[in-house]
N, C-alpha and C. Protein backbone atom coordinates (compact mmCIF):
# COMPACT_ATOMS: atom_id res chain seq x y z
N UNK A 1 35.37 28.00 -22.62
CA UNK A 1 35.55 26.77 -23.36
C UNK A 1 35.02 25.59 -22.55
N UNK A 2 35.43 25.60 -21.21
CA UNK A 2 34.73 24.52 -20.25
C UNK A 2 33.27 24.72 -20.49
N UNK A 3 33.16 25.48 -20.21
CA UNK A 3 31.31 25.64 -20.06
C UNK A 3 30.86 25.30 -21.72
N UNK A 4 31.64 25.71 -22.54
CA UNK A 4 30.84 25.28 -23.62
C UNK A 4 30.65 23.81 -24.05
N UNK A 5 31.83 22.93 -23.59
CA UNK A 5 31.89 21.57 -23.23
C UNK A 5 30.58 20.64 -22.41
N UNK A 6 30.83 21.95 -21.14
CA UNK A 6 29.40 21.06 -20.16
C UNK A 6 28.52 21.29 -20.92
N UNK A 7 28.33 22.61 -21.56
CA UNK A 7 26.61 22.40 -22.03
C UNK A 7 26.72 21.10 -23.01
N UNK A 8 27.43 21.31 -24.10
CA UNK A 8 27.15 20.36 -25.32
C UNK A 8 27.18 18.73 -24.37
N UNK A 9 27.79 18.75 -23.33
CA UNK A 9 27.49 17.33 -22.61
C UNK A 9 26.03 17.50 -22.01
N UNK A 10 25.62 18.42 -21.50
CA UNK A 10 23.86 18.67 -21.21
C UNK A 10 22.75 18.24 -21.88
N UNK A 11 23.36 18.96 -23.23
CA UNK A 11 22.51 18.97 -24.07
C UNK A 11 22.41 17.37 -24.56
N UNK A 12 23.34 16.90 -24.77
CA UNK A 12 23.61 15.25 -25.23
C UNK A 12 22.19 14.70 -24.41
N UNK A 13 22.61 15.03 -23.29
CA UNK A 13 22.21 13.82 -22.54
C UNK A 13 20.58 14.05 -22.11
N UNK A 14 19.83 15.40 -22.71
CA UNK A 14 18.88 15.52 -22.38
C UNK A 14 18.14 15.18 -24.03
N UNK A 15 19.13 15.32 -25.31
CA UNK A 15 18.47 14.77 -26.17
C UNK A 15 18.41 13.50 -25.87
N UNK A 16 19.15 12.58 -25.79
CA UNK A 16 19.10 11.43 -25.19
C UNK A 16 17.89 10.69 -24.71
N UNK A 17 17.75 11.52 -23.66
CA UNK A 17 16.51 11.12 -22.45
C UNK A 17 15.66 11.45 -23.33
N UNK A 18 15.22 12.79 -23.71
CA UNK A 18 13.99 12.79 -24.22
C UNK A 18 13.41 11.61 -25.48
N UNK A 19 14.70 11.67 -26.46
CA UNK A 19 14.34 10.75 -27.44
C UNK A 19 14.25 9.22 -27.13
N UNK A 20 14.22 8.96 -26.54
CA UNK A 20 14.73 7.62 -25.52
C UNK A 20 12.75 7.19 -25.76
N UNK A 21 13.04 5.64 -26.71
CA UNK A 21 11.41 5.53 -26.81
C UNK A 21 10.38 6.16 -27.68
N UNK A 22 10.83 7.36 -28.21
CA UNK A 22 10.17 8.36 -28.73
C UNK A 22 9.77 7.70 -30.58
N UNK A 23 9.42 7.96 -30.97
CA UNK A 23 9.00 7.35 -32.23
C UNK A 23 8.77 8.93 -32.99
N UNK A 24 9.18 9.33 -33.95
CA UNK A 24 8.61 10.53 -34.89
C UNK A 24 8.01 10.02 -35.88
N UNK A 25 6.97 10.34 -35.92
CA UNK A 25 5.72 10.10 -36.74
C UNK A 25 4.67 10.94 -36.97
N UNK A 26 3.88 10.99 -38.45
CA UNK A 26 3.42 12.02 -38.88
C UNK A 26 2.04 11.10 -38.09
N UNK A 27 1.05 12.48 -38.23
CA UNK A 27 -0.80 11.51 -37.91
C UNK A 27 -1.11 11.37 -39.08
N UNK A 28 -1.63 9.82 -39.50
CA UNK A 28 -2.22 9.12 -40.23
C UNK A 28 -3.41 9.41 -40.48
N UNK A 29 -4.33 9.23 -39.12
CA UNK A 29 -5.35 9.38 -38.98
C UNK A 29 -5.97 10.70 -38.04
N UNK A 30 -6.84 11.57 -37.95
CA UNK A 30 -7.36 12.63 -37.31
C UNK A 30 -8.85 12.92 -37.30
N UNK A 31 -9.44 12.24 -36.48
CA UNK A 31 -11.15 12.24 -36.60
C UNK A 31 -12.01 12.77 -35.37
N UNK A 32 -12.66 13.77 -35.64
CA UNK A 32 -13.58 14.58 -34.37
C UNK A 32 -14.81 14.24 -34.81
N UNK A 33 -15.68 13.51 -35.87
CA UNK A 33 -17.14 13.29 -36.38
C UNK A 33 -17.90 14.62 -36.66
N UNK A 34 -17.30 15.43 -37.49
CA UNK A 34 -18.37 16.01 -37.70
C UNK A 34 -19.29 16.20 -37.93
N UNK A 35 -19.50 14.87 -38.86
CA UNK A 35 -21.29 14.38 -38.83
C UNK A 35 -21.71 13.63 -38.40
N UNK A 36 -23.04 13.07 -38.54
CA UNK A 36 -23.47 11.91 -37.88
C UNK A 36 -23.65 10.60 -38.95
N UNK A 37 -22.50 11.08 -39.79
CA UNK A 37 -22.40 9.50 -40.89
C UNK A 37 -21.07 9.10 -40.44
N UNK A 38 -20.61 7.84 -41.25
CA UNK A 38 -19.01 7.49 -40.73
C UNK A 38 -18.35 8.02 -42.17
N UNK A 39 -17.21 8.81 -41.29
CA UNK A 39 -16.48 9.17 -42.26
C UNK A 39 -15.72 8.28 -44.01
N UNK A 40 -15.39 9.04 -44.44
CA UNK A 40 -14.97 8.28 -45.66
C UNK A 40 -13.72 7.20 -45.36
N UNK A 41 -13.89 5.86 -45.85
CA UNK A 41 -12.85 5.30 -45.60
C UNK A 41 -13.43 3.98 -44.32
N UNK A 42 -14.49 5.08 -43.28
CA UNK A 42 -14.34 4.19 -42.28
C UNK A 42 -15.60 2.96 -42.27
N UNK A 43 -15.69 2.23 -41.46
CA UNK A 43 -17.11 1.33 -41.28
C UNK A 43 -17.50 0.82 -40.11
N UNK A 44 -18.59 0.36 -39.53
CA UNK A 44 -19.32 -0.21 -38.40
C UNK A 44 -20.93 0.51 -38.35
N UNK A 45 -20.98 -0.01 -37.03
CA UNK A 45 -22.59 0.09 -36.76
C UNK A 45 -22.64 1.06 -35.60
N UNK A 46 -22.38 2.18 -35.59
CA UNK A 46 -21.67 3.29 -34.25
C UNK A 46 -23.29 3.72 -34.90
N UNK A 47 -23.35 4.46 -33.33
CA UNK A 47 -24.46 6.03 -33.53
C UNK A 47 -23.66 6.77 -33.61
N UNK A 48 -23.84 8.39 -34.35
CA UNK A 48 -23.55 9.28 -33.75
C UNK A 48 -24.21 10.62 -33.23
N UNK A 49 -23.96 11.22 -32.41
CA UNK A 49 -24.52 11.97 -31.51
C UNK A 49 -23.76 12.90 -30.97
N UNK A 50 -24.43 14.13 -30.44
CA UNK A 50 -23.49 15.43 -29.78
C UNK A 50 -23.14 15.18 -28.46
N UNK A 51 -23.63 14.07 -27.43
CA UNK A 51 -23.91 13.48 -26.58
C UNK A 51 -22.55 13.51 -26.53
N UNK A 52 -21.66 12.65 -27.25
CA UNK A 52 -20.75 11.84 -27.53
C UNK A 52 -19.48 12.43 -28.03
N UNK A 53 -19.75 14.61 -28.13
CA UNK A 53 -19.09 15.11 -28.20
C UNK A 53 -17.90 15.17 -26.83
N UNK A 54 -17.03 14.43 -26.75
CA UNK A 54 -16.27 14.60 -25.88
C UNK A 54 -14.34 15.02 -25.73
N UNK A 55 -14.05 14.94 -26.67
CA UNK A 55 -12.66 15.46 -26.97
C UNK A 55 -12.46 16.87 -27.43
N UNK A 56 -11.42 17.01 -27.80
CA UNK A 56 -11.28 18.51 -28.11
C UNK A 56 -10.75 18.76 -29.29
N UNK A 57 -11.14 17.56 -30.42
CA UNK A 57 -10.61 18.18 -31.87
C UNK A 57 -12.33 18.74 -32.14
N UNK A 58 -11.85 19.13 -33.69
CA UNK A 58 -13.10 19.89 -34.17
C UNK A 58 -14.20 19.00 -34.44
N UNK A 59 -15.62 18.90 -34.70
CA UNK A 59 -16.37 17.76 -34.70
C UNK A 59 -17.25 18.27 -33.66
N UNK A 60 -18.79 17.99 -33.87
CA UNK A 60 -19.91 18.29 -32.54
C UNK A 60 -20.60 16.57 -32.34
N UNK A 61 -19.78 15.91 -32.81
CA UNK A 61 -20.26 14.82 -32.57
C UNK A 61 -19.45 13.51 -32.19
N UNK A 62 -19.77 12.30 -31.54
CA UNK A 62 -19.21 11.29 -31.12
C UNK A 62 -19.37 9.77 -31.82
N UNK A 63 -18.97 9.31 -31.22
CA UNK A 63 -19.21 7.82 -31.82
C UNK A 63 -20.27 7.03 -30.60
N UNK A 64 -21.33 6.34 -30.81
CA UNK A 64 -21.61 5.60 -29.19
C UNK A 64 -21.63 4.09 -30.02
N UNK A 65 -21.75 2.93 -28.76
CA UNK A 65 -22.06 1.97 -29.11
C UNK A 65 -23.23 1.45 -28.13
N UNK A 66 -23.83 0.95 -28.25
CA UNK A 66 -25.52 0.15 -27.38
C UNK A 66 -25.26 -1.28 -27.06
N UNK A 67 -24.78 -2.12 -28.29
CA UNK A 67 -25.02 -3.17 -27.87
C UNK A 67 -23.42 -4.26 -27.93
N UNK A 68 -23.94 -5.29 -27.66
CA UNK A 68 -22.43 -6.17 -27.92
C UNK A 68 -22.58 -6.45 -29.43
N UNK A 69 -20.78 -6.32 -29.52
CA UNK A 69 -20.19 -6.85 -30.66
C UNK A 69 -20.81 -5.31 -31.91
N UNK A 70 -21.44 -4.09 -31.87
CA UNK A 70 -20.91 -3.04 -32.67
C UNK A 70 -19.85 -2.59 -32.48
N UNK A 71 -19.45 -2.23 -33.88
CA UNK A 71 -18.16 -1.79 -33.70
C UNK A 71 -17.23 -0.80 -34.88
N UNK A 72 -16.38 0.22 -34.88
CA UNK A 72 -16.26 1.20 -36.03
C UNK A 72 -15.01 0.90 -35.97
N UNK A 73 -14.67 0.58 -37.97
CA UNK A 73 -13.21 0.01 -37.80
C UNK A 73 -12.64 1.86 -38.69
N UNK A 74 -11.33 1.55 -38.74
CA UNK A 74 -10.43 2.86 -39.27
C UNK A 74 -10.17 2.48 -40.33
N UNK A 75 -10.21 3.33 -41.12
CA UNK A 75 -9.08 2.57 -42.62
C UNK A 75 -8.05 2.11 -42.49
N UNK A 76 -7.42 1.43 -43.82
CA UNK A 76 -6.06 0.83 -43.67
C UNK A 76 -5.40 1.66 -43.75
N UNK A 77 -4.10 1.27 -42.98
CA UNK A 77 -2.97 2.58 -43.15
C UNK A 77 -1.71 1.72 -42.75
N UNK A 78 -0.54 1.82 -43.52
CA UNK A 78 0.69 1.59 -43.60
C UNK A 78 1.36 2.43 -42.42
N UNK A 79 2.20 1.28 -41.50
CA UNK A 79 2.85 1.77 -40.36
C UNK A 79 2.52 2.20 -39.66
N UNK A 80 1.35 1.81 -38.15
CA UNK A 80 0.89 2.28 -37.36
C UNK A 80 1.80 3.01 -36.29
N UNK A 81 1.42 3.63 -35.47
CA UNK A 81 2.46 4.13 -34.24
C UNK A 81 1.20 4.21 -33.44
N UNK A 82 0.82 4.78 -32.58
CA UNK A 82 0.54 5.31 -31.60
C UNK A 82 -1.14 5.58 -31.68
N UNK A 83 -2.38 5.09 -30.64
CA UNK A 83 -3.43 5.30 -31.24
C UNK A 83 -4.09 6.19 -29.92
N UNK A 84 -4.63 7.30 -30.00
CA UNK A 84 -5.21 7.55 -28.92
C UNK A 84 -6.44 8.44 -28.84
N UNK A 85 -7.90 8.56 -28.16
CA UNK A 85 -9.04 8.42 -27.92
C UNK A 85 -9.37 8.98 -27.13
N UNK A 86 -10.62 9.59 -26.83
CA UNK A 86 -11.52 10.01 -25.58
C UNK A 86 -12.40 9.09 -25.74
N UNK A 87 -12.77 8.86 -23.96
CA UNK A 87 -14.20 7.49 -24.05
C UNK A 87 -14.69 7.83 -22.75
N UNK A 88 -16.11 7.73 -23.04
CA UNK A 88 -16.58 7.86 -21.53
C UNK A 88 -17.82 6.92 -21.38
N UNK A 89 -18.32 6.57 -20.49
CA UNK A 89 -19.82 6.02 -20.31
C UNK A 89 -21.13 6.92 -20.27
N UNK A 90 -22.12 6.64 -20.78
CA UNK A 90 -23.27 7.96 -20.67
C UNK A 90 -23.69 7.35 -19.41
N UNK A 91 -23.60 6.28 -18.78
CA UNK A 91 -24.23 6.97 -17.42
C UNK A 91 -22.90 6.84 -16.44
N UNK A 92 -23.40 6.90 -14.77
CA UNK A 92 -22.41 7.18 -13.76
C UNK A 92 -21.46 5.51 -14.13
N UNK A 93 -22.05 4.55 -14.34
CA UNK A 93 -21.04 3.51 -13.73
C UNK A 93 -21.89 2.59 -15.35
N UNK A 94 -21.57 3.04 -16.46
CA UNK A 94 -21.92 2.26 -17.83
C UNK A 94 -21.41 0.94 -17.54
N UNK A 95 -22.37 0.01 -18.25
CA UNK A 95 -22.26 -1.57 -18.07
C UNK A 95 -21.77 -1.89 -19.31
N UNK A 96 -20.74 -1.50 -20.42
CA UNK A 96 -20.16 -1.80 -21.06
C UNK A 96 -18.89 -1.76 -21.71
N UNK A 97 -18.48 -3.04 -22.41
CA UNK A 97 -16.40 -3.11 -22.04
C UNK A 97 -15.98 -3.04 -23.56
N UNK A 98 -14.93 -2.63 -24.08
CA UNK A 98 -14.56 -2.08 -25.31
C UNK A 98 -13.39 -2.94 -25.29
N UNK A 99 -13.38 -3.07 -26.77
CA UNK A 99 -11.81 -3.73 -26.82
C UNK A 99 -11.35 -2.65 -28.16
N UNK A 100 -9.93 -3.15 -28.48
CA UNK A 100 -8.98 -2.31 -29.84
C UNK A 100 -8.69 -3.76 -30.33
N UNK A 101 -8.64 -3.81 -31.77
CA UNK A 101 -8.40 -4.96 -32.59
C UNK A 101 -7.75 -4.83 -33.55
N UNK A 102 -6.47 -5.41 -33.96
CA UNK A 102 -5.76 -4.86 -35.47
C UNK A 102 -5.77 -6.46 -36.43
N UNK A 103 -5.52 -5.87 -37.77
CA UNK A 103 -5.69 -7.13 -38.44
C UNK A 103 -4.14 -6.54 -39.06
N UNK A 104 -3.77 -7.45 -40.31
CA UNK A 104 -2.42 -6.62 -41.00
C UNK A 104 -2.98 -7.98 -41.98
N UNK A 105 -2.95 -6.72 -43.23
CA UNK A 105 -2.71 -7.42 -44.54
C UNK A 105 -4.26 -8.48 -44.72
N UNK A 106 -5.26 -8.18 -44.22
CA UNK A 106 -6.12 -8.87 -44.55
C UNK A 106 -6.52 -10.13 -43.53
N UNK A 107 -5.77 -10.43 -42.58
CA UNK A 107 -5.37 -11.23 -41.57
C UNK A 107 -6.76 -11.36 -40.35
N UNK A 108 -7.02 -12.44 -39.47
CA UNK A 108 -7.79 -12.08 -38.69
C UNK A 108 -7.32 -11.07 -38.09
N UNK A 109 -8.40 -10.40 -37.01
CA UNK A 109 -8.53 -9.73 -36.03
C UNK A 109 -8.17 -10.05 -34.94
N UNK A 110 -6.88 -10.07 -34.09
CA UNK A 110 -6.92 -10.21 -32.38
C UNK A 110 -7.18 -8.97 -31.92
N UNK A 111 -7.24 -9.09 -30.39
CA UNK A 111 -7.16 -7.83 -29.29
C UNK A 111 -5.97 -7.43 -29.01
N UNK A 112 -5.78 -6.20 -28.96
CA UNK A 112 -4.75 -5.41 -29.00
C UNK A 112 -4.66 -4.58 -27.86
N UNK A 113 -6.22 -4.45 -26.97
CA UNK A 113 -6.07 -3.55 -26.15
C UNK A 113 -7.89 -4.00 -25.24
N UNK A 114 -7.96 -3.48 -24.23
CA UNK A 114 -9.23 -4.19 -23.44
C UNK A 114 -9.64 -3.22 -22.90
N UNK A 115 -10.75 -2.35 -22.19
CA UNK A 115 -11.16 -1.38 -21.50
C UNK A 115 -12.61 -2.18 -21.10
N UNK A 116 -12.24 -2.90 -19.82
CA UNK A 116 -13.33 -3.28 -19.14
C UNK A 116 -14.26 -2.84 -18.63
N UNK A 117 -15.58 -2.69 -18.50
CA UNK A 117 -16.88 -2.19 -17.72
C UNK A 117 -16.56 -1.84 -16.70
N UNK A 118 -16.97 -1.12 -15.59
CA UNK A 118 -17.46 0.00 -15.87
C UNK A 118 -16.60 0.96 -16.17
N UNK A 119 -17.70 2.19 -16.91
CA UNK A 119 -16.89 3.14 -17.37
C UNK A 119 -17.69 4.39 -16.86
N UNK A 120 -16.86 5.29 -15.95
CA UNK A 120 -18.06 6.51 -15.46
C UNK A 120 -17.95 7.76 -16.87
N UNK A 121 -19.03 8.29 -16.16
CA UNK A 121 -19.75 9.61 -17.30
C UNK A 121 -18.48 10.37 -18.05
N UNK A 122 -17.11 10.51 -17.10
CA UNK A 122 -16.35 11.25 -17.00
C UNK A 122 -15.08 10.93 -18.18
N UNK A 123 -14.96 11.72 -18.84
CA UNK A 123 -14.52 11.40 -19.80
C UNK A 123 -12.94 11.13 -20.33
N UNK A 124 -12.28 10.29 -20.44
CA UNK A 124 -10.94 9.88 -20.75
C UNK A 124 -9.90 9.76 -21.53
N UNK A 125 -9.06 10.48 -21.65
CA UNK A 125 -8.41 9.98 -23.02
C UNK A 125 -7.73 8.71 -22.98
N UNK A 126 -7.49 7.85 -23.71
CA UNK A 126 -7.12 6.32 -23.67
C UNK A 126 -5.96 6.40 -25.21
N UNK A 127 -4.29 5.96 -24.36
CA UNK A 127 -3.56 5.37 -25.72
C UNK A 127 -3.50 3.99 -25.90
N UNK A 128 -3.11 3.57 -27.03
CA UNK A 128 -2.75 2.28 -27.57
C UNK A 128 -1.24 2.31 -27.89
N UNK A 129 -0.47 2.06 -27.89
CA UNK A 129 0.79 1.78 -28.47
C UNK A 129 0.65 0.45 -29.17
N UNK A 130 0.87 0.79 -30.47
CA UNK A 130 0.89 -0.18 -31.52
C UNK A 130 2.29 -0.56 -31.99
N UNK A 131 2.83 0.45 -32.91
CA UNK A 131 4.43 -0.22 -33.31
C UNK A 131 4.57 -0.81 -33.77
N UNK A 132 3.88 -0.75 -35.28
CA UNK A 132 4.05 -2.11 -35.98
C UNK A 132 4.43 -1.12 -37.90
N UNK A 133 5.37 -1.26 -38.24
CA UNK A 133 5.93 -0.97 -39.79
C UNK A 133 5.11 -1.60 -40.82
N UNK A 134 3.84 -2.62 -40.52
CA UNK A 134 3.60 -3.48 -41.28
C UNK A 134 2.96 -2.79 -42.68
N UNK A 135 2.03 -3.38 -43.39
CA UNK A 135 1.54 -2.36 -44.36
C UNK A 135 0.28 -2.96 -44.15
N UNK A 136 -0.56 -2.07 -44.52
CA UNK A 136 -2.37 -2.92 -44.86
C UNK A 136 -2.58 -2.90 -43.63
N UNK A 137 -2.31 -2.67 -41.98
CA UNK A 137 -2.90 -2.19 -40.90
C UNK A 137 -4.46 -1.59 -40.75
N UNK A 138 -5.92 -2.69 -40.07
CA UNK A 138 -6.59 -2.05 -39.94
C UNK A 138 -6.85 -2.27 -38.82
N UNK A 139 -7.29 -0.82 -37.87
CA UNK A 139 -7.87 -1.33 -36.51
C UNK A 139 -9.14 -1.29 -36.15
N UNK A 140 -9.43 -1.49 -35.30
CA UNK A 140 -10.96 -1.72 -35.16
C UNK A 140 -11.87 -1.99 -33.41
N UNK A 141 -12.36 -0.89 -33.02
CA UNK A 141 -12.95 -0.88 -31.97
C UNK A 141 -14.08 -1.55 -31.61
N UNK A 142 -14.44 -2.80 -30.65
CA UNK A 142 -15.11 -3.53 -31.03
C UNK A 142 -16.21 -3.53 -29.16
N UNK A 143 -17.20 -3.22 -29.21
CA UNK A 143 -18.35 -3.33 -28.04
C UNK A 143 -18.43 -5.01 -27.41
N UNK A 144 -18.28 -5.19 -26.04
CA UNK A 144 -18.72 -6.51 -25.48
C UNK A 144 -18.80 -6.44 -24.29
N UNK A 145 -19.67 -7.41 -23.64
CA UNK A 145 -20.20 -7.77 -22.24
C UNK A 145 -20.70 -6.82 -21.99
N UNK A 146 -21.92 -6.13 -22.88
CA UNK A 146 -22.48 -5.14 -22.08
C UNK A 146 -24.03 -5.89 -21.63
N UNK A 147 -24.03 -5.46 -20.32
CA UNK A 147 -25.31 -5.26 -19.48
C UNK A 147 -25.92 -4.32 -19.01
N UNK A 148 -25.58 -3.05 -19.94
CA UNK A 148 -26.69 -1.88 -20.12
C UNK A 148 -25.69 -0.65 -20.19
N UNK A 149 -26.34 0.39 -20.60
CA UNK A 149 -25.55 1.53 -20.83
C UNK A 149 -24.94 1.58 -22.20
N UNK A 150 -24.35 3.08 -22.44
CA UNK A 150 -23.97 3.03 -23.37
C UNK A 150 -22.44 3.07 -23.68
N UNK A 151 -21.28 3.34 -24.41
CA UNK A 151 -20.10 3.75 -24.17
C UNK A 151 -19.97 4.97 -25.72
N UNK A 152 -19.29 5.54 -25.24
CA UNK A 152 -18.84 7.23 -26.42
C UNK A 152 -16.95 6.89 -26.77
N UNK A 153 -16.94 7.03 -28.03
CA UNK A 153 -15.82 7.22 -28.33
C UNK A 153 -15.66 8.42 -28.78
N UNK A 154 -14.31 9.54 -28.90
CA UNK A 154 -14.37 10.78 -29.96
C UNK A 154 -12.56 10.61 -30.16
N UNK A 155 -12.93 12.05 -31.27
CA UNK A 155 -11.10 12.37 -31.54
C UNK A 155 -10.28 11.23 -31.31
N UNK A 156 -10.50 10.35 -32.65
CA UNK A 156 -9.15 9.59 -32.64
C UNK A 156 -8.46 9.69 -33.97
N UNK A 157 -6.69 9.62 -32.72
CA UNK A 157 -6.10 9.99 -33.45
C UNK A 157 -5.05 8.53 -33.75
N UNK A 158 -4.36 8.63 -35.12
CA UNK A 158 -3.46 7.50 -35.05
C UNK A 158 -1.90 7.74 -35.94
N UNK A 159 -0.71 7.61 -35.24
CA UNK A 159 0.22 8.57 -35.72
C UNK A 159 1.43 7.29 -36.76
N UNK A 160 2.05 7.80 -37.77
CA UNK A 160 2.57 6.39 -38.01
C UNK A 160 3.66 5.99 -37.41
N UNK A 161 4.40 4.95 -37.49
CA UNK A 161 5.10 4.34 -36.43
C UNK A 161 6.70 4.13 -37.63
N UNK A 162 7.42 5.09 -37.01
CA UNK A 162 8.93 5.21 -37.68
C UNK A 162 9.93 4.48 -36.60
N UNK A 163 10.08 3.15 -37.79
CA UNK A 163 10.82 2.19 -36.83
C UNK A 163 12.59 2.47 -36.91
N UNK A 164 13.06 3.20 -37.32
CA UNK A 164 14.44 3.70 -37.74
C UNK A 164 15.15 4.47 -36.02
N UNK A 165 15.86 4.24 -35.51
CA UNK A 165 16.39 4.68 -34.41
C UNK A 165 17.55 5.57 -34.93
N UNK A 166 17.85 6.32 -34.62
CA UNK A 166 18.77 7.29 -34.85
C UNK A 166 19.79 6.80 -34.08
N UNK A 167 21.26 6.53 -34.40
CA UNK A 167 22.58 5.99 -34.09
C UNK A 167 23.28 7.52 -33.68
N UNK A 168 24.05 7.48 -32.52
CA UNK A 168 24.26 8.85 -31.84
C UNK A 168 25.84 7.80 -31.26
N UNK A 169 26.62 8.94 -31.77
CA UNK A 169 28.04 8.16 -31.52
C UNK A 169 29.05 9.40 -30.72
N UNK A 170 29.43 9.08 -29.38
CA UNK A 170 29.57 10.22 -28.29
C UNK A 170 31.10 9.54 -28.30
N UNK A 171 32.16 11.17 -28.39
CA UNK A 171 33.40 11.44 -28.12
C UNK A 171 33.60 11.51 -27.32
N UNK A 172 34.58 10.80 -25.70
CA UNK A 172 34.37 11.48 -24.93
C UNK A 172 35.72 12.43 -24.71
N UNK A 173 35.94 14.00 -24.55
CA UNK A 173 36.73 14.68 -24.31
C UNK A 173 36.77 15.23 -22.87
N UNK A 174 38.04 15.15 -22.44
CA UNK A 174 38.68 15.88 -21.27
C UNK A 174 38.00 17.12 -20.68
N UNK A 175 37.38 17.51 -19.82
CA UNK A 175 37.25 19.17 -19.66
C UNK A 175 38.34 19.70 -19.35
């Protein structure tokens, strides 16, 4: 009976921890490029290329950008959560800086997120934490200050953002 006590106190406290921060959310969004057009839904001025194959969803192709200010936005989607990416530079030390941009509801565009120059060959996965319930959410990856080189985006993913916390109400009993 004791021991069955400690565990269920174990167990508390490791659901706890784990859920602690945690957001459950379905993916919204799930994109590897399988072609070299932009998918349905999406828009900008991206290349794409196998070059640029760098993540590990399905897709033989990437996103690149060349110059300042191209940029590939996502569709709208109700209740963002969580946004995250592979990016690398095509050469050793790429001369160009990326930003993440969200609008809501039709709204300008700010920066949401910055990935400054340089960027080596080697390839990265990059999150965003967003967290926003809003509706009409679009984001949008946007190329600047480049002085040469190229930058690769792939596999992004974007999960929605469940703002509801689960209320957990602890007895405490005697062992």
């Amino acid at each position: 009976m004791k021991q069955n006590k400690l565990f269920k106190c174990w167990l508390l406290a490791v659901i706890l921890f784990a859920g602690n921060g945690v957001m459950w959310g379905a993916t919204l969004i799930s994109e590897g490029f399988s072609t070299t057009s932009l998918p349905s839904g999406w828009s900008g001025d991206v290349y794409f290329n196998t070059t640029a194959n760098i993540g590990n969803l399905t897709g033989a192709n990437g996103a690149g950008f060349n110059a300042n200010n191209k940029y590939l936005q996502l569709p709208s989607v109700n209740s963002a959560g969580t946004l995250t990416f592979w990016m690398k530079g095509s050469a050793a030390s790429s001369q160009i800086s990326l930003k993440v941009q969200k609008s809501v509801d039709g709204g300008t565009f700010t920066d949401i997120a910055t990935f400054p120059k340089p960027h080596s060959g080697t390839a990265v996965k990059q999150t965003v934490v967003i967290n926003d319930a809003s509706n009409n959410i679009v984001l949008k990856f946007v190329a600047y200050d480049r002085s040469g080189n190229s930058i690769y985006l792939d596999d992004i993913e974007l999960t929605d953002y469940t703002a509801s916390t689960p209320t957990i109400t602890v007895t405490p009993t005697s062992l």
